[in-house]
C-alpha atoms as a PDB file:
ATOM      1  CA  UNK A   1       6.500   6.473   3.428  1.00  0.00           C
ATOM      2  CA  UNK A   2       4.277   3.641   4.690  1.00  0.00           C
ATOM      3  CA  UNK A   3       4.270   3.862   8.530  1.00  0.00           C
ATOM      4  CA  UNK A   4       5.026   0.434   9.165  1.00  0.00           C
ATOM      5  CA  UNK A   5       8.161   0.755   6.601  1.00  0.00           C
ATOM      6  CA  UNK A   6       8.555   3.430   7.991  1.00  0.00           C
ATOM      7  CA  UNK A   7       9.249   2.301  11.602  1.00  0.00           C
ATOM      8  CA  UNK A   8      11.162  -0.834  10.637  1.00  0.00           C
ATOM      9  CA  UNK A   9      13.604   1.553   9.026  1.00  0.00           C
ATOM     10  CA  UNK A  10      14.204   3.799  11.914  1.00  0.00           C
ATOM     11  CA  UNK A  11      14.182   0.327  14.242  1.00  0.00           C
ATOM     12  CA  UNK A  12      16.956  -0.428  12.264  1.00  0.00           C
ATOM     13  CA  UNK A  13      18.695   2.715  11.632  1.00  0.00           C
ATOM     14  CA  UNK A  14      18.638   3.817  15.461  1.00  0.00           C
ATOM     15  CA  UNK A  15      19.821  -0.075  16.371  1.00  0.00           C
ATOM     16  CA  UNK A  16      22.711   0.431  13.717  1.00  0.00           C
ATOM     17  CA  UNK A  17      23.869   3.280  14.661  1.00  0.00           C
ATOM     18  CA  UNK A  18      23.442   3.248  18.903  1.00  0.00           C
ATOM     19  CA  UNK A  19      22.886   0.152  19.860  1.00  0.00           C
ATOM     20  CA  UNK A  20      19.690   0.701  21.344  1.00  0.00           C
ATOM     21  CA  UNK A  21      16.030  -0.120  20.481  1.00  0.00           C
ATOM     22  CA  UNK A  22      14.276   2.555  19.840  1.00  0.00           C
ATOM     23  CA  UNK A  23      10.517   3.483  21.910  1.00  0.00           C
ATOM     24  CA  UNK A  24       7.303   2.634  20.345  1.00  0.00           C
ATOM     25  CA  UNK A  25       6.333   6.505  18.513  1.00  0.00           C
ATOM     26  CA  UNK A  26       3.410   8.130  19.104  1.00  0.00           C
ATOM     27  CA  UNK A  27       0.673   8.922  15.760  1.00  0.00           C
ATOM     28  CA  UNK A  28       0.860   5.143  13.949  1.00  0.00           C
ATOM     29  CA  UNK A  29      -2.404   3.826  12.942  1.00  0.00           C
ATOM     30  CA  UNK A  30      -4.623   2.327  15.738  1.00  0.00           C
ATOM     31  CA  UNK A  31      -3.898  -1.130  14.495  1.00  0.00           C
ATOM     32  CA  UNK A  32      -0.129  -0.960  14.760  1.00  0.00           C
ATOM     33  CA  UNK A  33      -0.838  -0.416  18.761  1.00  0.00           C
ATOM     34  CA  UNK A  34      -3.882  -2.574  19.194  1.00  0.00           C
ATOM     35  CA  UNK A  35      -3.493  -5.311  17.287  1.00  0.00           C
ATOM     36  CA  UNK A  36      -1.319  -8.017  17.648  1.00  0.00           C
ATOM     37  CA  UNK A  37       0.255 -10.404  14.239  1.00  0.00           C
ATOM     38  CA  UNK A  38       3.213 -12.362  13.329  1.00  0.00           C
ATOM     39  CA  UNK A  39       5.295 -10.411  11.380  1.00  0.00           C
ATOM     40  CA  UNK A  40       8.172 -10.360   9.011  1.00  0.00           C
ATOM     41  CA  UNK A  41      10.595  -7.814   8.317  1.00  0.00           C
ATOM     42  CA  UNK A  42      12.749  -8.404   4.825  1.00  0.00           C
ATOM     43  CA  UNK A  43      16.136  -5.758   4.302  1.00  0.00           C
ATOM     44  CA  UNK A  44      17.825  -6.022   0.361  1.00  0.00           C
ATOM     45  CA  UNK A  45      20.171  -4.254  -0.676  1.00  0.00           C
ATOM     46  CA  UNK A  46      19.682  -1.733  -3.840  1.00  0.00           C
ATOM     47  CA  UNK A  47      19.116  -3.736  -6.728  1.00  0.00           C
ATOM     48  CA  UNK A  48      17.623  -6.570  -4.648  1.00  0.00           C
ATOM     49  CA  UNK A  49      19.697  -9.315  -2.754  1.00  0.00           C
ATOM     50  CA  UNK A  50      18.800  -9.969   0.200  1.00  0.00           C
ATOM     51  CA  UNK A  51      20.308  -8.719   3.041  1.00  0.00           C
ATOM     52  CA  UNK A  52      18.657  -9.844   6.090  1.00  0.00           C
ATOM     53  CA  UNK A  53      14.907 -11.507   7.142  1.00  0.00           C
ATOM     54  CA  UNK A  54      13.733 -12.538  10.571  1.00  0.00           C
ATOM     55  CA  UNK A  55       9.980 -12.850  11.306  1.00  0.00           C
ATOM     56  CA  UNK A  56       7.801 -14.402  14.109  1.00  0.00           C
ATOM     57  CA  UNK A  57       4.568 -16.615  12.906  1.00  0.00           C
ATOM     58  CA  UNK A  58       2.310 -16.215  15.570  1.00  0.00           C
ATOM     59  CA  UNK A  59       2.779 -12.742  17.793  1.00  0.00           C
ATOM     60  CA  UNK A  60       5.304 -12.899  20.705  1.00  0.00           C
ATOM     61  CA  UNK A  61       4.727  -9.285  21.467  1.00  0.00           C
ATOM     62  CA  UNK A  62       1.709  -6.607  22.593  1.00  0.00           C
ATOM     63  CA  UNK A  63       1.125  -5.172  19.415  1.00  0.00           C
ATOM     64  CA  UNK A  64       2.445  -4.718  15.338  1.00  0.00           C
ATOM     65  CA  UNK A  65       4.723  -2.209  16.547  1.00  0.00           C
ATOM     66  CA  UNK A  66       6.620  -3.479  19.276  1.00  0.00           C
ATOM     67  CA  UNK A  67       6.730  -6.566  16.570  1.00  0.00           C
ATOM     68  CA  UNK A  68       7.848  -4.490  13.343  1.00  0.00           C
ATOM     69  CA  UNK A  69      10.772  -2.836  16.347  1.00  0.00           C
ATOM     70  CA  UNK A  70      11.776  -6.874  17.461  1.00  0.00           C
ATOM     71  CA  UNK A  71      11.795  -7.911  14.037  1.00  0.00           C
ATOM     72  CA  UNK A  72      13.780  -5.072  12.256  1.00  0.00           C
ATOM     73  CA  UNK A  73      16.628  -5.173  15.123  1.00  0.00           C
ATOM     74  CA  UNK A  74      16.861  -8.735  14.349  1.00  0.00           C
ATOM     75  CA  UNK A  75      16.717  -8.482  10.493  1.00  0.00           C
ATOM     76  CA  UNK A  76      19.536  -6.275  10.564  1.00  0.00           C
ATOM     77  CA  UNK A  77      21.797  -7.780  13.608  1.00  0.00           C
ATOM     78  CA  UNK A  78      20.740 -11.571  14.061  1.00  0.00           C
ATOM     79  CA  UNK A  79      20.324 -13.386  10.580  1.00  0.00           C
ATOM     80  CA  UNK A  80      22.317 -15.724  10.666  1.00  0.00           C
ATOM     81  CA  UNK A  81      22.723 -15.760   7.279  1.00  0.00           C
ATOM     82  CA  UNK A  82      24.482 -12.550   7.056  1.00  0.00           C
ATOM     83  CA  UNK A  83      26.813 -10.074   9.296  1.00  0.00           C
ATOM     84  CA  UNK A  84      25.121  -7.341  11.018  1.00  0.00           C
ATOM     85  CA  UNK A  85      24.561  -4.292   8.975  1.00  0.00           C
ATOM     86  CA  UNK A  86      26.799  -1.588   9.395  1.00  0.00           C
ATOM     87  CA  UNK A  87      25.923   2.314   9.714  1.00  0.00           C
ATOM     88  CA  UNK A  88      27.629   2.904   5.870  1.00  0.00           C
ATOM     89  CA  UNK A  89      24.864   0.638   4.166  1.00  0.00           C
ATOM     90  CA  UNK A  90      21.749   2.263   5.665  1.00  0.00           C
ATOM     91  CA  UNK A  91      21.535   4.717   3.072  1.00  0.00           C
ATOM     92  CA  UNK A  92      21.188   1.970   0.496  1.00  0.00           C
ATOM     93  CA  UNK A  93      18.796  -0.357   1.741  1.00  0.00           C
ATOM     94  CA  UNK A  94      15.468  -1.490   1.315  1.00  0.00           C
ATOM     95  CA  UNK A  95      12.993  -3.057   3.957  1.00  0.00           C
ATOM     96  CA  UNK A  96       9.395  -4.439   3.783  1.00  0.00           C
ATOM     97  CA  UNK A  97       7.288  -5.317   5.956  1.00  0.00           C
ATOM     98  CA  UNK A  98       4.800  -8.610   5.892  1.00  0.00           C
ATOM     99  CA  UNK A  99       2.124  -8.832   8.430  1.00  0.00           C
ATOM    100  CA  UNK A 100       0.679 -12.306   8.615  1.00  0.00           C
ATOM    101  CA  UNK A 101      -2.734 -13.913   8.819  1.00  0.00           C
ATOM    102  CA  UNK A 102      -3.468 -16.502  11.337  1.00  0.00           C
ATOM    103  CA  UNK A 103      -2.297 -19.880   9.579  1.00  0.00           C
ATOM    104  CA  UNK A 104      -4.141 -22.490   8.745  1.00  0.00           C
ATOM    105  CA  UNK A 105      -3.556 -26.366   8.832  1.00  0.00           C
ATOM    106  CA  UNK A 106      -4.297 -27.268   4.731  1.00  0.00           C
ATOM    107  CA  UNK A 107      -4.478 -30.978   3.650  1.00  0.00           C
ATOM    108  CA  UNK A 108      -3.056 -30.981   0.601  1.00  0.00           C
ATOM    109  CA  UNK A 109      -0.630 -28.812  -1.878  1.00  0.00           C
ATOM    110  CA  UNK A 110      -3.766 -27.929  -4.427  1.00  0.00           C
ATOM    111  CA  UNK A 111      -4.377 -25.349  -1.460  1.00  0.00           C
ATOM    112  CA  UNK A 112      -1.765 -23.305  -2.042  1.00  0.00           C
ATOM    113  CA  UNK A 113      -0.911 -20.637  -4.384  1.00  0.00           C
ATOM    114  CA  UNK A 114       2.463 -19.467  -4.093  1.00  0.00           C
ATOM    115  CA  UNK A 115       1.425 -15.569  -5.233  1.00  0.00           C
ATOM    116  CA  UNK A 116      -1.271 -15.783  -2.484  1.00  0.00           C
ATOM    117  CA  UNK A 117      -0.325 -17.956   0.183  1.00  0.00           C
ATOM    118  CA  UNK A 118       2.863 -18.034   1.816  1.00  0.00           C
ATOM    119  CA  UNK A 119       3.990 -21.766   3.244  1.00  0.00           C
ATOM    120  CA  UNK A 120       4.703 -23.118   6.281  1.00  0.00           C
ATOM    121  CA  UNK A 121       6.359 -26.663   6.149  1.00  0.00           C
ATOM    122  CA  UNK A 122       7.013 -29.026   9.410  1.00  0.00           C
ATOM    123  CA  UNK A 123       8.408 -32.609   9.922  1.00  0.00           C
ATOM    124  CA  UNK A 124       8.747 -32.927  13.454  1.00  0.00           C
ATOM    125  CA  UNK A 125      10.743 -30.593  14.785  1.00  0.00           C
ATOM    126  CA  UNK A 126      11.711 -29.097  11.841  1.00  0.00           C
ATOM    127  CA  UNK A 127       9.861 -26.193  10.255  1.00  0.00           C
ATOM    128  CA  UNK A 128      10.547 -23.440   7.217  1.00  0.00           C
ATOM    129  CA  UNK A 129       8.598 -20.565   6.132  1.00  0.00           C
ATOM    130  CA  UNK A 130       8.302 -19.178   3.001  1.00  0.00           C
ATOM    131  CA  UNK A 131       6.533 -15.601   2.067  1.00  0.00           C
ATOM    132  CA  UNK A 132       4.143 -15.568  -0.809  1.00  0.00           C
ATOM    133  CA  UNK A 133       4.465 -13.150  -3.752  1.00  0.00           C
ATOM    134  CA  UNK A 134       8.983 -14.211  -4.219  1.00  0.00           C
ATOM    135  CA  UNK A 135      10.343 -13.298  -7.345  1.00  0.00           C
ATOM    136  CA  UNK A 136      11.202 -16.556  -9.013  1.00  0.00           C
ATOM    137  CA  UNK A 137       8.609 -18.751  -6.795  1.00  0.00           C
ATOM    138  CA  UNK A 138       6.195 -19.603  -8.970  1.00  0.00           C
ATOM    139  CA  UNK A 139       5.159 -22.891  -8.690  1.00  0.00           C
ATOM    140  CA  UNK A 140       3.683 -24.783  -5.368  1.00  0.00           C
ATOM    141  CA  UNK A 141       6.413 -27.545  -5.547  1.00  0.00           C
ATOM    142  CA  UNK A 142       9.217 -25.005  -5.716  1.00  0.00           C
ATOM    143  CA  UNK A 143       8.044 -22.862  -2.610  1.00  0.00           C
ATOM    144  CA  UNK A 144       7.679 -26.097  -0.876  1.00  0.00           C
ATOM    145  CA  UNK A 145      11.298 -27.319  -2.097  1.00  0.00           C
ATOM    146  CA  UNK A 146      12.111 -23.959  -1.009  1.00  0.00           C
ATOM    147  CA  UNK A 147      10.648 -23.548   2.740  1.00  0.00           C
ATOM    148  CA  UNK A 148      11.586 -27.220   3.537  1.00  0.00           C
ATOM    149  CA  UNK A 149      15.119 -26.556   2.569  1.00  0.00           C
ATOM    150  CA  UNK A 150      15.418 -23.911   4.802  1.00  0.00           C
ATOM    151  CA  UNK A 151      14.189 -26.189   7.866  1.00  0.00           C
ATOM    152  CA  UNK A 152      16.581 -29.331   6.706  1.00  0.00           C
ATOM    153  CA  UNK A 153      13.713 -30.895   5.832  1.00  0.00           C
ATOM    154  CA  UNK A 154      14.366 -33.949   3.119  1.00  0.00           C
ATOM    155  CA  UNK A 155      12.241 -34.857   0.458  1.00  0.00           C
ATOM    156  CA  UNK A 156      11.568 -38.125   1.956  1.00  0.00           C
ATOM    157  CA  UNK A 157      10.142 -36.911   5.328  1.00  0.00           C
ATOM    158  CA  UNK A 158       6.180 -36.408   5.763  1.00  0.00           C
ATOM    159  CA  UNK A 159       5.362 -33.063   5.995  1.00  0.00           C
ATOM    160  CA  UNK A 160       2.599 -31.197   7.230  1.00  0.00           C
ATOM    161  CA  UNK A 161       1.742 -28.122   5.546  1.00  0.00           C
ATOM    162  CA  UNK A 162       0.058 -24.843   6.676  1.00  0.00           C
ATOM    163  CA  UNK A 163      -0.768 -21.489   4.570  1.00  0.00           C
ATOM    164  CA  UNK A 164      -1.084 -18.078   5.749  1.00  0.00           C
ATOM    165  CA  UNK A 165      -1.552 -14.864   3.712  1.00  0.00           C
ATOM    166  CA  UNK A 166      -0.097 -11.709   4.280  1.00  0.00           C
ATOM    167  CA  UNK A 167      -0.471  -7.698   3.797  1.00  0.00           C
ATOM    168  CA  UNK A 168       2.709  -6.371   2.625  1.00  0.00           C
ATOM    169  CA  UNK A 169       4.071  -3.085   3.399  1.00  0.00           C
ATOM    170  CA  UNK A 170       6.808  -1.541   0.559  1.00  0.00           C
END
């Protein structure tokens, strides 16, 4: 199994099950301890709904893996879009991992590519995220329809777009 897959799942699994966050393991790759990214951590179910995704954009930790540990806790417990998973789904769920670029301030929509470039969307306060590569998102206007949605954002409010890419573990 991918090691960063593999460490949001036992994140998750030893959260579920205890309560308690598990310790950064020893024998990741290098970068997973010395470098430091925004990450995302996506859970579906079998058969692919979604069952929890919580990210950060920018790092907020010391490194990947204390990130992909913050990230899967909060996937599973805190989405608000979902009740915390309990210990009789772990055995059928599936959880990625997206580490993102550094964004980057674009001027216009012709920048993106919504199988390359995820979205970030902001109107004042307000600001949605949306992954690149989604089933079903194929077109720029949809995955900004999309991300803006998710912030409240109306489709009369001026926007300010960014782009990141990202490298996806499965």
């Amino acid at each position: 199994m991918d090691p960063y897959v593999s460490l949001a799942k036992t994140s998750v699994e030893s959260y579920v099950k205890t309560g308690k966050v598990c310790d950064i393991p020893e024998g990741l790759p290098s970068e997973m301890y010395d470098k430091r990214a925004g990450v995302f951590v996506s859970i579906h179910k079998t058969g692919g709904a979604l069952r929890g995704c919580i990210g950060t954009i920018y790092p907020v930790t010391s490194c990947i893996a204390e990130e992909i540990i913050d990230n899967a806790v909060s996937a599973s417990t805190r989405d608000p879009r979902f009740d915390p998973i309990i210990p009789s789904e772990l055995d059928s769920l599936v959880i990625n991992v997206d580490v993102l670029t550094e964004p980057e301030e674009i001027s216009s929509p012709d920048m993106l590519d919504p199988k390359r470039y995820g979205v970030i969307v902001t109107s004042g306060f307000k600001r949605g995220l949306l992954l690149p590569d989604l089933p079903g998102v194929d077109t720029v206007q949809k995955q900004i329809i999309i991300a803006s949605s998710k912030a409240g954002i109306t489709s009369d409010e001026k926007v300010s777009l960014m782009r990141f890419e990202v490298i996806r573990h499965t």
